[in-house]
Structures are given as structure tokens and as C-alpha cells.
N, C-alpha and C. Protein backbone atom coordinates (compact mmCIF):
# COMPACT_ATOMS: atom_id res chain seq x y z
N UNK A 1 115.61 79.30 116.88
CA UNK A 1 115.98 78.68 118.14
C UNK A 1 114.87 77.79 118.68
N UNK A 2 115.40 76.65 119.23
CA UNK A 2 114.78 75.71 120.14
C UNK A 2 113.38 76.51 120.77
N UNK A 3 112.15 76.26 121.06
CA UNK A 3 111.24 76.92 122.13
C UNK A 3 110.54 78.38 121.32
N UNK A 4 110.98 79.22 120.26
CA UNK A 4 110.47 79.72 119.67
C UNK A 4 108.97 79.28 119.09
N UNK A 5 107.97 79.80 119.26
CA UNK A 5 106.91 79.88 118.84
C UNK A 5 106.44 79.88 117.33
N UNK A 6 105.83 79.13 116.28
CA UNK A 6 106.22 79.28 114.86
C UNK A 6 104.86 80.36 115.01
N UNK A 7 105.16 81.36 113.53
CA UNK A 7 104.85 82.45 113.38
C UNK A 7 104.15 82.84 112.23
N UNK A 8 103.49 83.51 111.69
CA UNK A 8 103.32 84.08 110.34
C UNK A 8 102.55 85.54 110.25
N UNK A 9 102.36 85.98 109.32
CA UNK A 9 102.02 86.80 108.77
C UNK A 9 100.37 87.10 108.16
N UNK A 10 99.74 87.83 109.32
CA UNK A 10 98.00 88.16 108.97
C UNK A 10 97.87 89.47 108.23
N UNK A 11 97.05 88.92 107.43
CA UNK A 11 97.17 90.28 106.80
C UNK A 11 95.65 89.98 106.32
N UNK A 12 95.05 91.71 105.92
CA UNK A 12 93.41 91.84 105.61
C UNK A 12 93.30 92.58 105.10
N UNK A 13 91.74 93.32 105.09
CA UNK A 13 91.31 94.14 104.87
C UNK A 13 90.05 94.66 105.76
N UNK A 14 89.96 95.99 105.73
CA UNK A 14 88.69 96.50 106.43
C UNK A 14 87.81 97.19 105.59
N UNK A 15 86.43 96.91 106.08
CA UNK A 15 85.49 96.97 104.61
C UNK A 15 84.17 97.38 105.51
N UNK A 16 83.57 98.55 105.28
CA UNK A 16 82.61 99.07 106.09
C UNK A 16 81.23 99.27 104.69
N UNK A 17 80.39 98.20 104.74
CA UNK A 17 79.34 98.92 103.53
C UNK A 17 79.82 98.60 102.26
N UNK A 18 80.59 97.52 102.12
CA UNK A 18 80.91 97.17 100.73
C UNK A 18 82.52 98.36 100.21
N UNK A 19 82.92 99.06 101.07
CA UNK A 19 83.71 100.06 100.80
C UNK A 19 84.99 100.17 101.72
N UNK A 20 85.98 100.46 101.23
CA UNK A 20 87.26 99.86 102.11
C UNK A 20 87.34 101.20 103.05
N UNK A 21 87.99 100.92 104.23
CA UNK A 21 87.99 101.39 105.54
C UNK A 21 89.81 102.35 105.52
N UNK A 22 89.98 103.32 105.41
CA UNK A 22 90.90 103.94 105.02
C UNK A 22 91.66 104.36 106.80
N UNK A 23 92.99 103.99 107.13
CA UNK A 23 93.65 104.54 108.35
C UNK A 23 92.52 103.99 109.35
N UNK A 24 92.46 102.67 109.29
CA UNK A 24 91.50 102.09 110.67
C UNK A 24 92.52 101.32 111.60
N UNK A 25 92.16 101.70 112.67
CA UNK A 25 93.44 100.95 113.64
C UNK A 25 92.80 99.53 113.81
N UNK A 26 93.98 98.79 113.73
CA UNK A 26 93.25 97.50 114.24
C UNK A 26 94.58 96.63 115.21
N UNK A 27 93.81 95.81 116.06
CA UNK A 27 94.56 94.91 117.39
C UNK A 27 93.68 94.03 116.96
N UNK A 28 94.77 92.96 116.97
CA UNK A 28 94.79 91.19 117.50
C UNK A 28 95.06 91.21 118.42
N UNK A 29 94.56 90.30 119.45
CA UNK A 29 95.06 89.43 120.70
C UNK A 29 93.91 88.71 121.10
N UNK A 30 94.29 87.44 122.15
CA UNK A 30 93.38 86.06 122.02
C UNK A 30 91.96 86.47 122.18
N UNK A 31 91.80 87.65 123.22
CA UNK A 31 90.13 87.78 123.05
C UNK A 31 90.04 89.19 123.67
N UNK A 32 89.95 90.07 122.68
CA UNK A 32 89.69 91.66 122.81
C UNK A 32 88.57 91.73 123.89
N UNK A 33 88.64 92.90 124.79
CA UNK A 33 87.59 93.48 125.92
C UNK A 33 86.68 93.85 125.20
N UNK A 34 85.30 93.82 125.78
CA UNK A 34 84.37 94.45 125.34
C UNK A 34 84.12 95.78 126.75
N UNK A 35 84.87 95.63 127.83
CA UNK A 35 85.20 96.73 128.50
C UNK A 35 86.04 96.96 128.82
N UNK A 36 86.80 97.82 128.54
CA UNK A 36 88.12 98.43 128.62
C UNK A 36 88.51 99.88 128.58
N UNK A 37 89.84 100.02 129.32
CA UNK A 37 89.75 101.78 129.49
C UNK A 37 91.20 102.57 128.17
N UNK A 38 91.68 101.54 128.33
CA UNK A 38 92.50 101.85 127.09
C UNK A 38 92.07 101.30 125.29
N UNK A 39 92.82 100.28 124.89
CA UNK A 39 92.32 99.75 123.95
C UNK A 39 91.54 98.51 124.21
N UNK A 40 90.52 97.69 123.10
CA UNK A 40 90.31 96.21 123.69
C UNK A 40 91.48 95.18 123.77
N UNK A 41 92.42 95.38 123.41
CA UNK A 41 93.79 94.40 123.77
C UNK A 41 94.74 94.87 124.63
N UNK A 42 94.87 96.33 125.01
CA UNK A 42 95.53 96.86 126.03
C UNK A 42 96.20 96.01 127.26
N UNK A 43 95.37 94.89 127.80
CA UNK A 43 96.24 94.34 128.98
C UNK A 43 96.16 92.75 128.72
N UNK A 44 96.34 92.69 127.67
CA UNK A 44 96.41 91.22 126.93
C UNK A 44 97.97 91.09 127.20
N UNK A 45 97.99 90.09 127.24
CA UNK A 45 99.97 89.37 127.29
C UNK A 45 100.58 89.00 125.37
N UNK A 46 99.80 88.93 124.54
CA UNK A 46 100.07 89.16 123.40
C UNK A 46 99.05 90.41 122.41
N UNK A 47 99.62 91.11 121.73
CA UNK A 47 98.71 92.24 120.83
C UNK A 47 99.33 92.15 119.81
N UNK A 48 99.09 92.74 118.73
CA UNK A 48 99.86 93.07 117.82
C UNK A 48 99.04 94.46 116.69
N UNK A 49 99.38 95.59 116.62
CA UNK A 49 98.59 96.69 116.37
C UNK A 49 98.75 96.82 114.96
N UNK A 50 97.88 97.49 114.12
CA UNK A 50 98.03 97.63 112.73
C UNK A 50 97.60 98.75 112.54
N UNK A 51 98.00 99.68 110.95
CA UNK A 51 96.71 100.94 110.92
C UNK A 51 96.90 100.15 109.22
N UNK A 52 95.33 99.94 108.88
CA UNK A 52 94.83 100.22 107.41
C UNK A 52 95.58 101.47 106.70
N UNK A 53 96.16 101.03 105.64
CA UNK A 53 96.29 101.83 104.65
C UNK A 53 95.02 102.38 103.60
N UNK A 54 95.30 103.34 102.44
CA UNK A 54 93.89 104.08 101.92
C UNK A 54 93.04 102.74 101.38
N UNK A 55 93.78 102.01 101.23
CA UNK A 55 93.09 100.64 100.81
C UNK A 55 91.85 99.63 101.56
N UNK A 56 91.98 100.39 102.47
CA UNK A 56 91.97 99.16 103.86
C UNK A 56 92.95 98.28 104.47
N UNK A 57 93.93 98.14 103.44
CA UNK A 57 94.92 96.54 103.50
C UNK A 57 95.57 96.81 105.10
N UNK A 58 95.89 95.92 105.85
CA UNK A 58 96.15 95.83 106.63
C UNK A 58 97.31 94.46 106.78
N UNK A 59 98.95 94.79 107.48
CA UNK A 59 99.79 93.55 107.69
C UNK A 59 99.90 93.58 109.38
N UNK A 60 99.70 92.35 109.80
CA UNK A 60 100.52 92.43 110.75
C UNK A 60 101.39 91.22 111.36
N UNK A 61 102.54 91.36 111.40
CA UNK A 61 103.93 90.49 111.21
C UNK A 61 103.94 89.96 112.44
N UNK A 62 104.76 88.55 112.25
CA UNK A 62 105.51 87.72 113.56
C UNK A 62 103.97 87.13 114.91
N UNK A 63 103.00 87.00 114.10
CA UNK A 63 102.05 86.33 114.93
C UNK A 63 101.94 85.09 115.40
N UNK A 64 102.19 84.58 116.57
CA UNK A 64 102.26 83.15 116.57
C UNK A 64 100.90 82.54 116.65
N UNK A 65 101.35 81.18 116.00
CA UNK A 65 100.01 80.33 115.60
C UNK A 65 98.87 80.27 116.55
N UNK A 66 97.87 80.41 116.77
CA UNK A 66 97.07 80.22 117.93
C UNK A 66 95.29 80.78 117.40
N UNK A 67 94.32 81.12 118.40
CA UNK A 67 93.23 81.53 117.83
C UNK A 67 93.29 83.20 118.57
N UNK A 68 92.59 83.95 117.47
CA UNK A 68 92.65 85.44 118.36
C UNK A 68 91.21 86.17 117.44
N UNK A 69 91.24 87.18 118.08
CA UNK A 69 90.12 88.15 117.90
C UNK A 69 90.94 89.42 117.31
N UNK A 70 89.88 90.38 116.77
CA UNK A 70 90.23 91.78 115.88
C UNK A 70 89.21 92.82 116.87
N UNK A 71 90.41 93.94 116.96
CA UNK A 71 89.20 94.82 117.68
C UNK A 71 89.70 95.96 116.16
N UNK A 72 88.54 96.98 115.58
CA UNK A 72 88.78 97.51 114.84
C UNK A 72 88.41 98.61 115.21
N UNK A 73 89.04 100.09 115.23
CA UNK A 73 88.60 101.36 115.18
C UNK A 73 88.47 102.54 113.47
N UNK A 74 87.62 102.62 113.04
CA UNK A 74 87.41 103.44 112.11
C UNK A 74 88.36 104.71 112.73
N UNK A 75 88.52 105.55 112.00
CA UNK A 75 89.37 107.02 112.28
C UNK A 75 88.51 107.62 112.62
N UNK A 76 88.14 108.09 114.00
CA UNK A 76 87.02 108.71 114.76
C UNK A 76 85.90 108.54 115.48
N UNK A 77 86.02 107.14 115.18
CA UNK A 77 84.93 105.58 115.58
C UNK A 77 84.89 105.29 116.83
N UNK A 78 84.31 104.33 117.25
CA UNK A 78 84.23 103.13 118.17
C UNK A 78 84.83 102.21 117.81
N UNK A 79 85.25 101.38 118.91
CA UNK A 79 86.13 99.98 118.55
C UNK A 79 84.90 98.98 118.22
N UNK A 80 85.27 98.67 117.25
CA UNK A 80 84.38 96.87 116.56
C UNK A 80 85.03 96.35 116.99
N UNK A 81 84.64 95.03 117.84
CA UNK A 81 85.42 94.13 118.04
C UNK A 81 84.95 92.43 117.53
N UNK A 82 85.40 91.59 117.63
CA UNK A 82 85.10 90.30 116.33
C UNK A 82 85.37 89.48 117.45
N UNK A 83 84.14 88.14 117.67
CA UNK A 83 83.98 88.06 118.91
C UNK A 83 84.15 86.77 118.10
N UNK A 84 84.53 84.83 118.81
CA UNK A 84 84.71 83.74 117.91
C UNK A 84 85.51 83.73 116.67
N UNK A 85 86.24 84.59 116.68
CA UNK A 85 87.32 84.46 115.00
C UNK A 85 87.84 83.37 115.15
N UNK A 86 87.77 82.32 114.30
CA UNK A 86 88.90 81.34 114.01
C UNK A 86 90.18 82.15 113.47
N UNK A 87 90.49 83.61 113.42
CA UNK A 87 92.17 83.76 112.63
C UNK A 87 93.18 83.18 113.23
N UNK A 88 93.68 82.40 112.20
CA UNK A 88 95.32 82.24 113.10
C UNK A 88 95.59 80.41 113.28
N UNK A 89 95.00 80.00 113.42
CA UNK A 89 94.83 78.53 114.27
C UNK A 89 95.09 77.60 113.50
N UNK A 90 94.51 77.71 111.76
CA UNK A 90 95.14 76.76 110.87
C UNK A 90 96.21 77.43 109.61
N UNK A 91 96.69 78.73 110.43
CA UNK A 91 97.97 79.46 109.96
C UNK A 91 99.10 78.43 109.97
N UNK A 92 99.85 78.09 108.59
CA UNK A 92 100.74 77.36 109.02
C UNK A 92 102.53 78.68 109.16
N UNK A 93 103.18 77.98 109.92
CA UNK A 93 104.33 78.52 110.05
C UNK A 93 105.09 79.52 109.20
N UNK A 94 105.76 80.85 109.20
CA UNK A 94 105.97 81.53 108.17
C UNK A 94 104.96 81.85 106.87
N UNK A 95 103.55 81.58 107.19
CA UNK A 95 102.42 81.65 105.86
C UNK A 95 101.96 83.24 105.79
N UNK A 96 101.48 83.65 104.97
CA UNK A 96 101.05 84.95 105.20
C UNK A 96 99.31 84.43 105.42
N UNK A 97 99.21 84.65 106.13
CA UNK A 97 97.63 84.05 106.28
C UNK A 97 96.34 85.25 105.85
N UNK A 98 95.83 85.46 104.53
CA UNK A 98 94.77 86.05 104.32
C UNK A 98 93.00 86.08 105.13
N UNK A 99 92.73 87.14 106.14
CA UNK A 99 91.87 86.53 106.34
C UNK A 99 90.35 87.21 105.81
N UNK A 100 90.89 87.85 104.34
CA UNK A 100 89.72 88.17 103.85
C UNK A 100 89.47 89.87 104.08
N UNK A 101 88.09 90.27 104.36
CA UNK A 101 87.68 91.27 104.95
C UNK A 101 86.84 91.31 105.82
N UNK A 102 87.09 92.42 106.86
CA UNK A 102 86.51 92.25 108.44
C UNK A 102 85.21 93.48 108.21
């Protein structure tokens, strides 16, 4: 439809020490808190939440094109958060956009 936002598909990995990051939660949105009482994307107007599989691999679907940040929690951790990410911005429409490992 008309006014729809074009979209794609981020997908990663989480990698702590050369070694993949197993059940790590991770949030996109345009610029994660570095103080916050819930999550760092919690009162953002766009998020989109993920959990790493044993792999690290991480999908997360229907993102519209734009620039955003990663806040990452290890399983028992603190939130990392990724402060200047270019992800997303030269995502083209429907792409699965790889952005490596965080």
C-alpha cells in the first residue's frame, strides 16, 4: 500500500572474544538509552527485539529503512549498547541486510 514504509530484513551475529554469544537478547531502535529503567529501547516509537540462537545468529524482520543502534544483553549481563551504527540506512527494500558481528 501507498505510504508504507519499505522494509527489510537485519540479521547478525553476536560474538563476545572471538566466540559466538548464545540466547543474547538484542533491540534495534534509532538510538538505544544509555539510561534507562526498562530496556535501552523501551520508550522508543520504533524497536524491534531479537534473542540469538546457540549460534549467535540473530533475525530481525520488517525493519524500515533508516539508521538505528543495537543494545545487546548477554544471558545474565549488562546491556551493550552500539553507539553511531550506520545499520539499516543503505538497506535496500525487502534485502536481508547482513550486518556482520556485533
Amino acid at each position: 500500500p501507498a505510504g508504507t514504509a519499505a522494509t527489510g530484513t537485519v540479521k547478525g551475529k553476536v560474538i563476545k572474544g572471538g566466540a559466538p554469544v548464545a540466547n543474547a537478547e538484542i533491540e534495534l531502535c534509532t538510538s538505544p538509552s544509555m539510561l534507562f529503567t526498562g530496556t535501552p529501547c523501551a520508550d522508543k516509537p520504533f524497536k524491534q527485539v531479537a534473542k540469538a540462537n546457540a549460534q549467535g545468529e540473530f533475525r530481525l524482520p520488517d525493519v524500515p529503512i533508516g539508521s538505528y543502534g543495537f543494545a545487546i544483553r548477554p544471558t545474565g549481563g549488562k546491556w551493550l549498547i552500539t553507539l553511531g551504527g550506520d545499520c539499516c540506512s543503505k538497506m535496500q527494500k525487502g534485502q536481508e541486510y547482513d550486518i556482520g558481528a556485533l
